[in-house]
C-alpha atoms as a PDB file:
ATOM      1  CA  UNK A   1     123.301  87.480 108.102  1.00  0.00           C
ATOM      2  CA  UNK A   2     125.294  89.267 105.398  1.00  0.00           C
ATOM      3  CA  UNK A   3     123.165  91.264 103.250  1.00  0.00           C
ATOM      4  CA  UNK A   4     120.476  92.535 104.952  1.00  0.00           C
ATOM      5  CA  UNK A   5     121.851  96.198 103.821  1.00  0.00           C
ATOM      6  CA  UNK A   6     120.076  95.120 100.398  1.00  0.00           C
ATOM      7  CA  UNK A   7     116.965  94.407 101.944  1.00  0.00           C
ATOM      8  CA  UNK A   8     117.172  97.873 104.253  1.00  0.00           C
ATOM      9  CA  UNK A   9     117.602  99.774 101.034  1.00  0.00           C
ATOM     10  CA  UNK A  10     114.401  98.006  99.651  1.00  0.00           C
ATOM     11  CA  UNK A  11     112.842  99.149 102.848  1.00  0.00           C
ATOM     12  CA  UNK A  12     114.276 102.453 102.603  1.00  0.00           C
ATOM     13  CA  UNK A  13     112.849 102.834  98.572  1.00  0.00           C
ATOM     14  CA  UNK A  14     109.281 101.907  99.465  1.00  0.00           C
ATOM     15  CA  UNK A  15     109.052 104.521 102.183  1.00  0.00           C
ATOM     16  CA  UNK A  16     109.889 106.847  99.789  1.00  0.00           C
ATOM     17  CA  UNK A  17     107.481 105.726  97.422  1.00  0.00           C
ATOM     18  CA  UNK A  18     104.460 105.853 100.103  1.00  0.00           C
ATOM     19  CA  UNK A  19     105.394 109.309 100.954  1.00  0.00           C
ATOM     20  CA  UNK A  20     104.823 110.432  97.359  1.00  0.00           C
ATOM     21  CA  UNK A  21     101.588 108.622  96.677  1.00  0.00           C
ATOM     22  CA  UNK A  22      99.634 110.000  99.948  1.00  0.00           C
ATOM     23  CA  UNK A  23      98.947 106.489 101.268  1.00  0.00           C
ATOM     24  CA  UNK A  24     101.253 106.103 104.445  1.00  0.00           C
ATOM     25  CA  UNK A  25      98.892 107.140 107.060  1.00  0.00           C
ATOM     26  CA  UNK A  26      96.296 104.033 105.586  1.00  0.00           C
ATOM     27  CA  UNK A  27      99.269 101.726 106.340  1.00  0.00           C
ATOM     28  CA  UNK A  28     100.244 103.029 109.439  1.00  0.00           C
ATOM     29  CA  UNK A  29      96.422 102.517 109.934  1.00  0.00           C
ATOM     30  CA  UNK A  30      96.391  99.130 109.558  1.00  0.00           C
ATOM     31  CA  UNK A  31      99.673  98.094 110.395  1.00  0.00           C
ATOM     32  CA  UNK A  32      97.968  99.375 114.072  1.00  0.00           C
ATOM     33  CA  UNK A  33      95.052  98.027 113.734  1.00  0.00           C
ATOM     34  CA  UNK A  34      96.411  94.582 113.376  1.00  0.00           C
ATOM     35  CA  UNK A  35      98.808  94.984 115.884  1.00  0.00           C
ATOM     36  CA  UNK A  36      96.627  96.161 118.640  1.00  0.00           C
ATOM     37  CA  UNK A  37      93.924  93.515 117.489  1.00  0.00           C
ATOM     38  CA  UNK A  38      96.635  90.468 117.924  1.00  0.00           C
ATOM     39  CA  UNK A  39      98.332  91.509 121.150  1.00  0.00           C
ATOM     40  CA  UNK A  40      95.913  93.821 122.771  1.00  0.00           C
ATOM     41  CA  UNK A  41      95.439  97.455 122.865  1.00  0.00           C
ATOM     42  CA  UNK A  42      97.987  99.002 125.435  1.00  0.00           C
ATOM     43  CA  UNK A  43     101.507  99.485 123.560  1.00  0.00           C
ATOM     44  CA  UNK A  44     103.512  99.342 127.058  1.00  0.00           C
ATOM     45  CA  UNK A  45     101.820  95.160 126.873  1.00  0.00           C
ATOM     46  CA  UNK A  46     102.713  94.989 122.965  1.00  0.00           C
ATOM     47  CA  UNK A  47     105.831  95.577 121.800  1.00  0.00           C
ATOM     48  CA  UNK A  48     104.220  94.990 118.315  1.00  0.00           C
ATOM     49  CA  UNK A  49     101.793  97.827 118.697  1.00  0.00           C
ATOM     50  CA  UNK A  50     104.508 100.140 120.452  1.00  0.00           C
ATOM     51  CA  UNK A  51     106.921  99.678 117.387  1.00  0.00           C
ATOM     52  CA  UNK A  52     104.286 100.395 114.931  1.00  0.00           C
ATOM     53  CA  UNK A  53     102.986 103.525 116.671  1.00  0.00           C
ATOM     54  CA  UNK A  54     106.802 104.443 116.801  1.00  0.00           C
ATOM     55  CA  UNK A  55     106.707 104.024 113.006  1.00  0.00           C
ATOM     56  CA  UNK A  56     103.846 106.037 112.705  1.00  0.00           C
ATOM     57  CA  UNK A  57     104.952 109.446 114.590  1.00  0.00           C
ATOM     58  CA  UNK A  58     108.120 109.123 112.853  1.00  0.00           C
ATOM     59  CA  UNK A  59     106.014 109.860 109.860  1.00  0.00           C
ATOM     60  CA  UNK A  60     104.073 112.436 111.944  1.00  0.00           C
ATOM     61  CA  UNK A  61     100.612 110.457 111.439  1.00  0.00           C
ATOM     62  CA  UNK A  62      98.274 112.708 113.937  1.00  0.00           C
ATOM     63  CA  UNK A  63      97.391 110.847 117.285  1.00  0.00           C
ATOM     64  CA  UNK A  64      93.402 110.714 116.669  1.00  0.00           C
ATOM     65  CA  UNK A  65      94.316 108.618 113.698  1.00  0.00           C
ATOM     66  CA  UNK A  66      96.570 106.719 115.923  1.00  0.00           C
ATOM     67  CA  UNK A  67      93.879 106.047 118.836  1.00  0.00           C
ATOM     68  CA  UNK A  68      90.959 105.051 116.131  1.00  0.00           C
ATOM     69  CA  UNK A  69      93.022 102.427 114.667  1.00  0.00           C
ATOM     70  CA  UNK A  70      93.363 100.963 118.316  1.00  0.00           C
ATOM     71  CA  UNK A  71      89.666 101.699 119.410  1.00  0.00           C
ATOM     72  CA  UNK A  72      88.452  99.868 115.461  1.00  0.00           C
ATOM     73  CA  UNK A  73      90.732  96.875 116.406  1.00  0.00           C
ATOM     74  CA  UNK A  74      90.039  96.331 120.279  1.00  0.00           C
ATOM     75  CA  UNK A  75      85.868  97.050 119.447  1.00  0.00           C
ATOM     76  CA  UNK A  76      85.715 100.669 120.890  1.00  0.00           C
ATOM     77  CA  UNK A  77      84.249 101.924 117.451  1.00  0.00           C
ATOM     78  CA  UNK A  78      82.793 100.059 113.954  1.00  0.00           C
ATOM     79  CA  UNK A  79      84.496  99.663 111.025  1.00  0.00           C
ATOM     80  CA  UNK A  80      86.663  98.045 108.643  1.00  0.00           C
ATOM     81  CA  UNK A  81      87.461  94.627 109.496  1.00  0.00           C
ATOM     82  CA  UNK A  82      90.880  94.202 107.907  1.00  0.00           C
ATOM     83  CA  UNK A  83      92.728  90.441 107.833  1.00  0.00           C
ATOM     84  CA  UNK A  84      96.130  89.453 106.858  1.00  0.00           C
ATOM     85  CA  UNK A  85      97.155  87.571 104.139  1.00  0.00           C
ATOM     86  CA  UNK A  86     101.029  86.382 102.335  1.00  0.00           C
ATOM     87  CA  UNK A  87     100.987  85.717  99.041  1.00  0.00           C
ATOM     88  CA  UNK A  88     103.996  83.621  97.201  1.00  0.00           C
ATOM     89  CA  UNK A  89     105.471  83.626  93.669  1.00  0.00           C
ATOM     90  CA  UNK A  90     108.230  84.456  91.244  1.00  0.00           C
ATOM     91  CA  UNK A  91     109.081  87.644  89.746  1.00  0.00           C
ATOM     92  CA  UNK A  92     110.913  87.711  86.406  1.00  0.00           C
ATOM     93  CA  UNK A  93     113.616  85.215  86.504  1.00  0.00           C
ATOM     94  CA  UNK A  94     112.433  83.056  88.973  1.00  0.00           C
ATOM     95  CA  UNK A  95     113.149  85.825  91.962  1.00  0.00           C
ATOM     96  CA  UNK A  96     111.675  84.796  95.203  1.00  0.00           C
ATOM     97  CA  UNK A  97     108.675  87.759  96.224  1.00  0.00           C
ATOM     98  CA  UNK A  98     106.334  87.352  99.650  1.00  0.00           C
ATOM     99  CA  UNK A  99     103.929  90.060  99.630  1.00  0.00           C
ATOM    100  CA  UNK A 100     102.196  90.494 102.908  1.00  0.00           C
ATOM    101  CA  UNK A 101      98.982  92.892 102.674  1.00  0.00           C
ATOM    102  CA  UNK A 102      96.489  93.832 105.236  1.00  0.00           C
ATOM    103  CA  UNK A 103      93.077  94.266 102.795  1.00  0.00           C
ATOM    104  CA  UNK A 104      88.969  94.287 103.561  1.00  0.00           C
ATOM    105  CA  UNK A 105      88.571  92.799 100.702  1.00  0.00           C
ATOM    106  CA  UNK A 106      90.560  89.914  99.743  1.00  0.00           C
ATOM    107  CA  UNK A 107      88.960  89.374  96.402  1.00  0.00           C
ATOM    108  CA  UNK A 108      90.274  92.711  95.508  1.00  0.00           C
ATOM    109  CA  UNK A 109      93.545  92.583  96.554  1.00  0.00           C
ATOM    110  CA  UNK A 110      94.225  89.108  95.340  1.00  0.00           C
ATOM    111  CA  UNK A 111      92.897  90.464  92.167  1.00  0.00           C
ATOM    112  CA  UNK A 112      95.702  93.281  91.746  1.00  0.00           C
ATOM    113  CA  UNK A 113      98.466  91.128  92.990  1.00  0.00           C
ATOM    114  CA  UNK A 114      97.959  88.223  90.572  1.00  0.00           C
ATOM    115  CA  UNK A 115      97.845  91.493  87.829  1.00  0.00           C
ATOM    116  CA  UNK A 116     101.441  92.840  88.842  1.00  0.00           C
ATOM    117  CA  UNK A 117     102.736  89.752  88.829  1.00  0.00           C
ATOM    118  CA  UNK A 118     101.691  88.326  85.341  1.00  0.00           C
ATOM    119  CA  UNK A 119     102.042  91.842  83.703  1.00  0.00           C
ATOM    120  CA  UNK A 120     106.035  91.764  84.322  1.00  0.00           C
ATOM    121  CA  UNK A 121     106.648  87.871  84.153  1.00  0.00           C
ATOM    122  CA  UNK A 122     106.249  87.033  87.442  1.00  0.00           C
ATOM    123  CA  UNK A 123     103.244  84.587  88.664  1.00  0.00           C
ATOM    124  CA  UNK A 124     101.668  83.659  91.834  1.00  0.00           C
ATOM    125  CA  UNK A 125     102.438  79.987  93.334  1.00  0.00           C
ATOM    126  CA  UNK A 126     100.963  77.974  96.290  1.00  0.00           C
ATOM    127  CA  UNK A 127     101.550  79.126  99.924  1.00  0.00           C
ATOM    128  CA  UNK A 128     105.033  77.695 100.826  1.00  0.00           C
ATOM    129  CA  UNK A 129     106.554  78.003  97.649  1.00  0.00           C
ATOM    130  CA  UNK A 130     109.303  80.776  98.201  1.00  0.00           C
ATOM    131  CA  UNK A 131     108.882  81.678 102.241  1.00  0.00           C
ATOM    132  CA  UNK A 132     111.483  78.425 102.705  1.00  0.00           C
ATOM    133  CA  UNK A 133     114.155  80.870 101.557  1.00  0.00           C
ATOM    134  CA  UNK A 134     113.433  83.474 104.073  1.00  0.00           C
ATOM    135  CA  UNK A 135     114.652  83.522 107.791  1.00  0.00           C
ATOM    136  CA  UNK A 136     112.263  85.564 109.835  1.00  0.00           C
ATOM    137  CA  UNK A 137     114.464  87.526 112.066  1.00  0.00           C
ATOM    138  CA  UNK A 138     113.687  90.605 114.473  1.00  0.00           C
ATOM    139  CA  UNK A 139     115.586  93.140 112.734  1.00  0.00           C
ATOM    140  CA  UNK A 140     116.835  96.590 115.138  1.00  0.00           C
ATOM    141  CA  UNK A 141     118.828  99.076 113.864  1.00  0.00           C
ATOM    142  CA  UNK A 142     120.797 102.173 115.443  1.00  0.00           C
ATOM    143  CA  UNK A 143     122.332 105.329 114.343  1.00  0.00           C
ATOM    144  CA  UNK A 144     125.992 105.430 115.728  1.00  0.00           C
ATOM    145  CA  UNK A 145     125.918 108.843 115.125  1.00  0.00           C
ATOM    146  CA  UNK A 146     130.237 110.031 114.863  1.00  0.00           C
ATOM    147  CA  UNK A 147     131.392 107.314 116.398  1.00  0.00           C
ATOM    148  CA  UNK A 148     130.120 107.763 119.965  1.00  0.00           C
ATOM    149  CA  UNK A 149     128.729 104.186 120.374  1.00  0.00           C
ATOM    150  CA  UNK A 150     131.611 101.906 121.705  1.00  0.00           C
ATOM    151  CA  UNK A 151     131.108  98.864 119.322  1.00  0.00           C
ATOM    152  CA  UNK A 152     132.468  96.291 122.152  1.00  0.00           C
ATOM    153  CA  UNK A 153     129.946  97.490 124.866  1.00  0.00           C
ATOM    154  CA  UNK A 154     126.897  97.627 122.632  1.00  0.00           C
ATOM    155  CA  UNK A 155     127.847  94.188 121.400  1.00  0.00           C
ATOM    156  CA  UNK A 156     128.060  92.528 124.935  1.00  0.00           C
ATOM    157  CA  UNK A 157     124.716  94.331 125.953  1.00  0.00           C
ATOM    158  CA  UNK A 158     122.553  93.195 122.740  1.00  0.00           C
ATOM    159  CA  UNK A 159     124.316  89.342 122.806  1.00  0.00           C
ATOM    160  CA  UNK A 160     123.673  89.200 126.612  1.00  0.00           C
ATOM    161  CA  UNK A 161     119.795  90.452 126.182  1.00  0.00           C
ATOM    162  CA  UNK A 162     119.339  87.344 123.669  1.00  0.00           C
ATOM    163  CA  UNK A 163     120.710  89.064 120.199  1.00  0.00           C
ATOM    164  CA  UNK A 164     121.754  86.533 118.012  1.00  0.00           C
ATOM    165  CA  UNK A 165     123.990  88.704 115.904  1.00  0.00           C
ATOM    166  CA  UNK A 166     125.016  92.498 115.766  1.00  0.00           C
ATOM    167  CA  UNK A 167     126.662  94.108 112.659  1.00  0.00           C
ATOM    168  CA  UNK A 168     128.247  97.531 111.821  1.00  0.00           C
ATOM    169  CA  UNK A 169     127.487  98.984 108.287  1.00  0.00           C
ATOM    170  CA  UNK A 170     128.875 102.543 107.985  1.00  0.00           C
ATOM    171  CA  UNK A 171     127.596 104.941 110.963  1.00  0.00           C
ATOM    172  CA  UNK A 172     124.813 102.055 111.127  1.00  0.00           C
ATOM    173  CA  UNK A 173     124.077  99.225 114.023  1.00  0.00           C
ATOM    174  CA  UNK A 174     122.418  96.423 112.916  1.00  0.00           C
ATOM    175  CA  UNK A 175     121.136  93.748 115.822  1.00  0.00           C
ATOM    176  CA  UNK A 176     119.621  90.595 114.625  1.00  0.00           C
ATOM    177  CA  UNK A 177     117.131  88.531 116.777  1.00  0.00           C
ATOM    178  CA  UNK A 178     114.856  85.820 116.999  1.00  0.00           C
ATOM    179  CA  UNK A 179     111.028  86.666 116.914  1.00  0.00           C
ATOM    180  CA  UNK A 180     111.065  85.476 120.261  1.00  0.00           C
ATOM    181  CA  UNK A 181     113.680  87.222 121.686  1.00  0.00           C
ATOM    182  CA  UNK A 182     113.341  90.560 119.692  1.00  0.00           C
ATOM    183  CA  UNK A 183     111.011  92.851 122.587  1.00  0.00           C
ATOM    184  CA  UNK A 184     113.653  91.546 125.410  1.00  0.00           C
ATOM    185  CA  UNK A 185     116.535  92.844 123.445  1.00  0.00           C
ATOM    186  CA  UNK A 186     114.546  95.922 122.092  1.00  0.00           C
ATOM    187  CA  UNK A 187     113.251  96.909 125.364  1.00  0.00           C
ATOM    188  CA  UNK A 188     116.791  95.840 127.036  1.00  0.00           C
ATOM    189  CA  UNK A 189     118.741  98.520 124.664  1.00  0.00           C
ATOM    190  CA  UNK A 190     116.081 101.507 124.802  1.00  0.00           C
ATOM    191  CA  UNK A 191     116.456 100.604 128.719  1.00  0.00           C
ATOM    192  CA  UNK A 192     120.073 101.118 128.378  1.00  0.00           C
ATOM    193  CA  UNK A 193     119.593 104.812 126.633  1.00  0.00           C
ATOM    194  CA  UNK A 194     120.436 103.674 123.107  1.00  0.00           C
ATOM    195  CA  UNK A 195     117.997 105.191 120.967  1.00  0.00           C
ATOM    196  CA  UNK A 196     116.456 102.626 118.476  1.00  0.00           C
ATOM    197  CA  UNK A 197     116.275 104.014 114.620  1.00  0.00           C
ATOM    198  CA  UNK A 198     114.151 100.800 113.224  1.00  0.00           C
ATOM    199  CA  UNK A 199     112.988  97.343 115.121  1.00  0.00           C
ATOM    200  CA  UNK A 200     110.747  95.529 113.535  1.00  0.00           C
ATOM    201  CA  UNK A 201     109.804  91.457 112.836  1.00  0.00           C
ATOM    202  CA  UNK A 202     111.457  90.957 109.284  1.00  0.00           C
ATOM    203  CA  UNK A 203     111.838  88.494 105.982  1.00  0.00           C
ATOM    204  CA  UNK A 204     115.840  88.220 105.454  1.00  0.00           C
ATOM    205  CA  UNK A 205     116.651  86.098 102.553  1.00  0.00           C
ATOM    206  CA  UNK A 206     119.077  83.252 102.845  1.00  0.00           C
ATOM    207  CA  UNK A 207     120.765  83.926  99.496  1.00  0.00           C
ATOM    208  CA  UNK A 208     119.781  86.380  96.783  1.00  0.00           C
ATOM    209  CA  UNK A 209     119.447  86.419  93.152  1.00  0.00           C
ATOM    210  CA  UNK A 210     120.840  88.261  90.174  1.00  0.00           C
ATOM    211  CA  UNK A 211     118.847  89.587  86.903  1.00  0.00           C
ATOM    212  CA  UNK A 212     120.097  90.818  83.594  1.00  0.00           C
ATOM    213  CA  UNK A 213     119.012  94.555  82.484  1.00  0.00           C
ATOM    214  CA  UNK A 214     115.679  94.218  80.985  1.00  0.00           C
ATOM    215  CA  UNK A 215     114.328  91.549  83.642  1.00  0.00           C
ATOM    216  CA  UNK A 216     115.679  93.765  86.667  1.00  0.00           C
ATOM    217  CA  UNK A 217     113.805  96.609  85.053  1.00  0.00           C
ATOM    218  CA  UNK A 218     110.669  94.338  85.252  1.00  0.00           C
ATOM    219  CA  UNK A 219     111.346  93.001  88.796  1.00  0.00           C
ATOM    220  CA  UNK A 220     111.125  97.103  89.577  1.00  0.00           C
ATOM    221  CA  UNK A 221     108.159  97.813  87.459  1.00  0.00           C
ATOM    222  CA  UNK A 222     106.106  95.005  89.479  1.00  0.00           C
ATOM    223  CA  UNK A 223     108.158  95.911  92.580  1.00  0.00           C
ATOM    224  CA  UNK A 224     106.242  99.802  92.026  1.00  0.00           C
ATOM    225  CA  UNK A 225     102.835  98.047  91.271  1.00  0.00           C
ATOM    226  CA  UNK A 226     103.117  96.656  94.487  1.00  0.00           C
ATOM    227  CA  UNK A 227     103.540  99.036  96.539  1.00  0.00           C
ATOM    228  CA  UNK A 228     101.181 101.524  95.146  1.00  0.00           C
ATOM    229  CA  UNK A 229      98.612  99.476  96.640  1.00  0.00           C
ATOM    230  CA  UNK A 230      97.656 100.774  99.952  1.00  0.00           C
ATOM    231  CA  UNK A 231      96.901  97.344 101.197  1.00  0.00           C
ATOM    232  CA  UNK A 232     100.089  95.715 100.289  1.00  0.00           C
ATOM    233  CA  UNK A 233     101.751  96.493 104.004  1.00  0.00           C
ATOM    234  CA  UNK A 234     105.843  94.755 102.538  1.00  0.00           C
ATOM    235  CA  UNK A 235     107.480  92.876  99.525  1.00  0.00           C
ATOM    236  CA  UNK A 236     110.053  90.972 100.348  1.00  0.00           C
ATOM    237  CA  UNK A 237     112.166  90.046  97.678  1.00  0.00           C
ATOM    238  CA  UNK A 238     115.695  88.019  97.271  1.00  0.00           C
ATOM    239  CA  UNK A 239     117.269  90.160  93.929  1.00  0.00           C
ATOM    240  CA  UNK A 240     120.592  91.424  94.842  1.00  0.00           C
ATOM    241  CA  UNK A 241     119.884  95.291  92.684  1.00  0.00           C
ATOM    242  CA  UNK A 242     122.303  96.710  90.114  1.00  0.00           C
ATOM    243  CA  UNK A 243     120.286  99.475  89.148  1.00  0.00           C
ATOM    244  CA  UNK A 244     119.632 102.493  91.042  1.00  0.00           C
END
């Protein structure tokens, strides 16, 4: 599981990014709206729905906005019907890139994600062609904030909920899971008192890639393209970054 860091700071950038261009409530939006039309409205009965409301406060996204993403999804008002869809290619140099949107028009947004892609080198491929070097893993993090978390007690708790592996980066806790077993352990930690900085279903990659200069500053360019759509929801990507 080394190097999922690399992937959190990826994570970490596009927040940023979404904060700056006005367009994280949409996502929120729709991240909720797909949640609460797959598992059900009540977030107590879907972890999925729970996390992503969790997501959204954090980013102080008002509660009406909140409640008429569940009431569009479970049939309680009209409008948008929104879908998922993946799409697979190569960045510059051959890097690995899953970009997983959430759109009401696919016509559109297959339209602008074929354009960042052959604008910087990249190009689209067939579903299946890249998502082989991805592990999807439940992904929890927490803040051990001075110390005060005893590392040996946190790791028998998480392993004994069904964690398949825990890591300490810095002041940061980082509890790996399978998709199956990620809302025991989540709900198993939170029930313990720890309090939960990140959980979410992930894309970790299995190994990661290197660029030179010029192609790294391409990978970013269509990396930015990206995510300045408001229906691209994540990139996942397997370049290991040397610029800042």
């Amino acid at each position: 599981m080394a190097g999922h860091s690399k992937w959190n700071n990826i994570k970490r950038r596009k927040g940023a990014q979404d904060a700056k261009k006005g367009k994280i409530f949409m996502r929120h939006a729709k991240l909720i709206y797909m949640a609460a039309k797959q598992g059900g409205g009540d977030p107590e009965m879907n972890a999925t729905l729970r996390s992503a409301i969790d997501k959204a406060r954090a980013d102080n996204m008002p509660n009406d906005n909140i409640d008429r993403a569940i009431k569009k999804a479970t049939g309680m008002l009209d409008g948008s019907k929104f879908e998922e869809v993946t799409y697979e290619g190569y960045g510059p140099g051959g890097v690995a890139v899953i970009v997983q949107v959430i759109t009401d028009n696919r016509n559109r947004t297959a339209a602008e994600v074929r354009h960042a892609f052959n604008k910087n080198g990249g190009n689209l491929g067939a579903t299946g062609c890249v998502s082989f070097m991805f592990d999807r893993k439940g992904y929890i993090s927490i803040v051990n904030e001075d110390g005060k978390i005893d590392e040996d007690e946190i790791t028998l708790e998480a392993i004994e909920a069904g964690a398949d592996d825990i890591e300490f980066e810095d002041n940061i806790i980082e509890i790996y899971t399978s998709p199956e077993t990620f809302a025991d352990v989540s709900n198993h930690l939170i029930g313990q008192g720890y309090d939960i900085e990140e959980s979410e279903i992930t894309l970790i990659p299995q190994n990661y890639s290197t660029l030179g200069e010029e192609e790294e500053k391409k990978m970013i360019n269509m990396l930015d393209m990206l995510e300045s759509d408001e229906d691209v929801q994540d990139v996942y990507h397997n370049l290991e970054m040397s610029i800042e």
